[in-house]
C-alpha atoms as a PDB file:
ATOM      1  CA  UNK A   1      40.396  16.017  78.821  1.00  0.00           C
ATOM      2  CA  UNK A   2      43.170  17.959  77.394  1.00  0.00           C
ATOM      3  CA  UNK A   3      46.211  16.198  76.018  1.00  0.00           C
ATOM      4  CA  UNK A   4      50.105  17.791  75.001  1.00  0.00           C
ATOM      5  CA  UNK A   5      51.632  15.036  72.845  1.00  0.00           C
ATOM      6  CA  UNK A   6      55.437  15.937  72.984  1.00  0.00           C
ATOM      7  CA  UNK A   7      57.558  17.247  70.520  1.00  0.00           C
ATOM      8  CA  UNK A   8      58.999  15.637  68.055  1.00  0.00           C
ATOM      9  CA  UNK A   9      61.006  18.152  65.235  1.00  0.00           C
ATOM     10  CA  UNK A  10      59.352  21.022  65.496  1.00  0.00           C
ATOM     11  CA  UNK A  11      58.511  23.285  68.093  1.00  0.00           C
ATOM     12  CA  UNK A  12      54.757  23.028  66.968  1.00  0.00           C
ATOM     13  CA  UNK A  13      52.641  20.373  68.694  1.00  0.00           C
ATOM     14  CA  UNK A  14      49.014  19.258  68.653  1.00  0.00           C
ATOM     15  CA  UNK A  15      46.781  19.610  71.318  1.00  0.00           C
ATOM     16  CA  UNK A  16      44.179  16.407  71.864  1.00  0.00           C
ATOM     17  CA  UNK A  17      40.929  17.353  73.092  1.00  0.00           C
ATOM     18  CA  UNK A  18      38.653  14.359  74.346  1.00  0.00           C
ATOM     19  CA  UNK A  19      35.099  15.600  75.448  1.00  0.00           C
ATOM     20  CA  UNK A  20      34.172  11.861  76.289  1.00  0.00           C
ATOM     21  CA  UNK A  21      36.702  10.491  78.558  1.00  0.00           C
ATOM     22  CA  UNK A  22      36.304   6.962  79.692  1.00  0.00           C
ATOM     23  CA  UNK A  23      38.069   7.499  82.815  1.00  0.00           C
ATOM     24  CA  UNK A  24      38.211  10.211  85.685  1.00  0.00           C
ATOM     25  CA  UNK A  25      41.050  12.415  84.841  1.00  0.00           C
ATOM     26  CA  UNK A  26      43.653  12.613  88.350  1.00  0.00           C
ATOM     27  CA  UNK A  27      43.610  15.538  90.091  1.00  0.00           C
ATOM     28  CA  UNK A  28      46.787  17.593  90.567  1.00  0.00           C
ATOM     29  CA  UNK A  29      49.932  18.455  87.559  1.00  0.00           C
ATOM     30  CA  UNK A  30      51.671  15.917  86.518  1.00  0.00           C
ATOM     31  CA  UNK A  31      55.401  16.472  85.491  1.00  0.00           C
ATOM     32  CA  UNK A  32      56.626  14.858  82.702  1.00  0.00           C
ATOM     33  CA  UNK A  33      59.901  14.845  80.979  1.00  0.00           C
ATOM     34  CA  UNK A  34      60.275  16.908  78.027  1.00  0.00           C
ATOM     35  CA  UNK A  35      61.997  15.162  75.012  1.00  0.00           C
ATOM     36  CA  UNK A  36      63.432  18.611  74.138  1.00  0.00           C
ATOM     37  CA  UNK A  37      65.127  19.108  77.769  1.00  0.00           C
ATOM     38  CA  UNK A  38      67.813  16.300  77.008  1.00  0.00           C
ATOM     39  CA  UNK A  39      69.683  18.862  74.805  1.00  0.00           C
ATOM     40  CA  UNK A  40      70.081  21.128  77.945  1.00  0.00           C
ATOM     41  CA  UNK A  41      73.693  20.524  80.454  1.00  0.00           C
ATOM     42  CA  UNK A  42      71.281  21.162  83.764  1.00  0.00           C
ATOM     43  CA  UNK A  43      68.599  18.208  82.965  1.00  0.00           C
ATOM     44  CA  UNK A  44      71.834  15.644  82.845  1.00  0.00           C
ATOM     45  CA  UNK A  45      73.049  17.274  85.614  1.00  0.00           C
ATOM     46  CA  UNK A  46      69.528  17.027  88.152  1.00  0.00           C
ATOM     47  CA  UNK A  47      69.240  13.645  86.745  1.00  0.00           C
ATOM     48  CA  UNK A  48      72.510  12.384  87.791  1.00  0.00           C
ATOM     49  CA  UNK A  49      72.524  14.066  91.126  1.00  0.00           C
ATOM     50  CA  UNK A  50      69.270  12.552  92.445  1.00  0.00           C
ATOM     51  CA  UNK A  51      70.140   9.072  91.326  1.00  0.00           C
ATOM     52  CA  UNK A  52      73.241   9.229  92.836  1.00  0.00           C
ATOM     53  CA  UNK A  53      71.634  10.443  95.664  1.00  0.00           C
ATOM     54  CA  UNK A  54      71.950   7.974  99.271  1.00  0.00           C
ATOM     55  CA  UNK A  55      68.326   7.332 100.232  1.00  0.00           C
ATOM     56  CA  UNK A  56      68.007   4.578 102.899  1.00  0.00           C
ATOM     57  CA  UNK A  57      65.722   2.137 103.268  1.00  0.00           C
ATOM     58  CA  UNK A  58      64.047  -0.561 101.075  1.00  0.00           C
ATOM     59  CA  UNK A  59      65.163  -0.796  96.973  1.00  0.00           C
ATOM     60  CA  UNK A  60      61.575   0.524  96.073  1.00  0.00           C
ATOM     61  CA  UNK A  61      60.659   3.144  98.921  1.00  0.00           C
ATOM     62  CA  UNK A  62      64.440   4.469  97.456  1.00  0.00           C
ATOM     63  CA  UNK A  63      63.623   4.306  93.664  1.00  0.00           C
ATOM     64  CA  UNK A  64      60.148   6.426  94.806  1.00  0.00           C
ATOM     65  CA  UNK A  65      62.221   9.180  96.480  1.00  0.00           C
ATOM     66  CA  UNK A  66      64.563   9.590  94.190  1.00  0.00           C
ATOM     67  CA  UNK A  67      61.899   9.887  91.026  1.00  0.00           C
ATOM     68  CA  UNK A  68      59.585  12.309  93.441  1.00  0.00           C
ATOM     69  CA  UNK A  69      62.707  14.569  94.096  1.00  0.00           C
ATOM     70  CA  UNK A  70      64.217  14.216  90.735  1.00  0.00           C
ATOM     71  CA  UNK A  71      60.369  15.419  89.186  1.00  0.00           C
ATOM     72  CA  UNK A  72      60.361  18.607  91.454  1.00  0.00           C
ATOM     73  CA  UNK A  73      64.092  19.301  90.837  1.00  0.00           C
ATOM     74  CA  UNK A  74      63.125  19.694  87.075  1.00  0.00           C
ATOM     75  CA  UNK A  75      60.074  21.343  87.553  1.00  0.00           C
ATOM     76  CA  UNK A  76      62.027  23.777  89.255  1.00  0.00           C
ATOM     77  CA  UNK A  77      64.462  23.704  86.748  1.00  0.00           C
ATOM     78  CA  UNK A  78      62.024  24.295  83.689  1.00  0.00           C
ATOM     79  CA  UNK A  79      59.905  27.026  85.743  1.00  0.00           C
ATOM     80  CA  UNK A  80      63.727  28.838  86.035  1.00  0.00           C
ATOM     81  CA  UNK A  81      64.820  28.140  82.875  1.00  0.00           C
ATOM     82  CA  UNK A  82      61.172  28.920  80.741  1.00  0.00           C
ATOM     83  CA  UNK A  83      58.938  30.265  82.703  1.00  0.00           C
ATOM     84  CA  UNK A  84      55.200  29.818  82.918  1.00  0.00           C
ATOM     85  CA  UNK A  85      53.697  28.839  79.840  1.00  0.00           C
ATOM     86  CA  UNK A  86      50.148  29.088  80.380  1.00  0.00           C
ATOM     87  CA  UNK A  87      51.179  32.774  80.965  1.00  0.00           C
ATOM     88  CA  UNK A  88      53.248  32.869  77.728  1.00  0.00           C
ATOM     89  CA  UNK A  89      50.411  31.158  75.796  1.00  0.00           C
ATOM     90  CA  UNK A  90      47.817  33.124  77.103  1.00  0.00           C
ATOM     91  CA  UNK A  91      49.756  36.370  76.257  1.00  0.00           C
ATOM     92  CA  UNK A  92      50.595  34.924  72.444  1.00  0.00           C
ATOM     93  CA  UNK A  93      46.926  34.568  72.313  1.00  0.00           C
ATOM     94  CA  UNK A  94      46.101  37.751  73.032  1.00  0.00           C
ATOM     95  CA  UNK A  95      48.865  39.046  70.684  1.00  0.00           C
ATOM     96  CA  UNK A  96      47.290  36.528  67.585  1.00  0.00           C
ATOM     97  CA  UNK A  97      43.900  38.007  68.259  1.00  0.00           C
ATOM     98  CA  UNK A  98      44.858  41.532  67.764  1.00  0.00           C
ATOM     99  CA  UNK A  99      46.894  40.730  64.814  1.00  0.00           C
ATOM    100  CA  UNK A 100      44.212  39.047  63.763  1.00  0.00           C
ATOM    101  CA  UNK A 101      41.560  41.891  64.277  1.00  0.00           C
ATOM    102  CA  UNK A 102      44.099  44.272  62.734  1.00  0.00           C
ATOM    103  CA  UNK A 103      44.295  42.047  59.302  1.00  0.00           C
ATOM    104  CA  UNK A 104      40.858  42.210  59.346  1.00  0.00           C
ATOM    105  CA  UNK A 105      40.795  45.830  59.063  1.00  0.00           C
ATOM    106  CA  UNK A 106      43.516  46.224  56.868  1.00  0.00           C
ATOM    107  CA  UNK A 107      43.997  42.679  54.754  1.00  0.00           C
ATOM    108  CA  UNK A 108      46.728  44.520  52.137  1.00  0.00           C
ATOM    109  CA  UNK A 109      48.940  45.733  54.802  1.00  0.00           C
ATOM    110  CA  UNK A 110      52.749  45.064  54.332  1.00  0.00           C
ATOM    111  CA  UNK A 111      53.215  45.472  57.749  1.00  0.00           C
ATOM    112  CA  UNK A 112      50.997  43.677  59.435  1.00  0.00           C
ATOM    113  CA  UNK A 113      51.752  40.705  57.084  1.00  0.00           C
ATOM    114  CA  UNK A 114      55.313  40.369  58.381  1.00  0.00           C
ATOM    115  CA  UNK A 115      53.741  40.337  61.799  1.00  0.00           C
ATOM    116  CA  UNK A 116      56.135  37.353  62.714  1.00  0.00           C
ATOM    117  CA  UNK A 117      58.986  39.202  61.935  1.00  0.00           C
ATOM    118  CA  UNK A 118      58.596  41.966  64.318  1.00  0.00           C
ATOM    119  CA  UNK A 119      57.508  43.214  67.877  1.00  0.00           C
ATOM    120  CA  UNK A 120      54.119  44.885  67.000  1.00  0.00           C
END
């Protein structure tokens, strides 16, 4: 099982892997709010509308609609707004390997030792 934890100060998190889980991980993504998403105008904005939002019926079947339609609104929202990470990290990795594989080959290069600080 492969765990996020959120972020905190820095855009650098950890990433928990458990290879002994002592319960069946649920099937399907789960959305969950980003810490980092409360500095953004559009979050407030999606969270306000769908709990103002008039949902009849009972107090609980209500409360249920409005978090299920409030989770895809930001989904939505964060797709728009980032993108798809898994893409992005997949493509980063690719881009660290040959980086890598180029200091490798040349370990004194100047260039290739600022490879943060430009587009290779």
């Amino acid at each position: 099982m492969l765990t996020n934890v959120p972020f905190t100060c820095s855009d650098h998190v950890y990433v928990l892997l458990n290879t002994e889980p002592t319960h069946i991980p649920r099937k399907g993504m789960t959305t969950k709010y980003q810490h980092s998403w409360v500095q953004y105008q559009d979050t407030h904005f999606v969270v306000k509308q769908n709990w103002k939002a008039h949902i009849p019926n009972t107090s609980m079947y209500r409360v249920a609609q409005k978090l299920k339609k409030m989770k895809l609104d930001l989904k939505t929202w964060s797709k728009h707004t980032f993108g798809n990470f898994k893409h992005k990290l997949e493509r980063n990795g690719e881009k660290s390997l040959e980086v890598e594989q180029k200091l490798i080959l040349q370990p004194h290069s100047t260039r290739l030792n600022n490879w943060h600080y430009i587009d290779l």
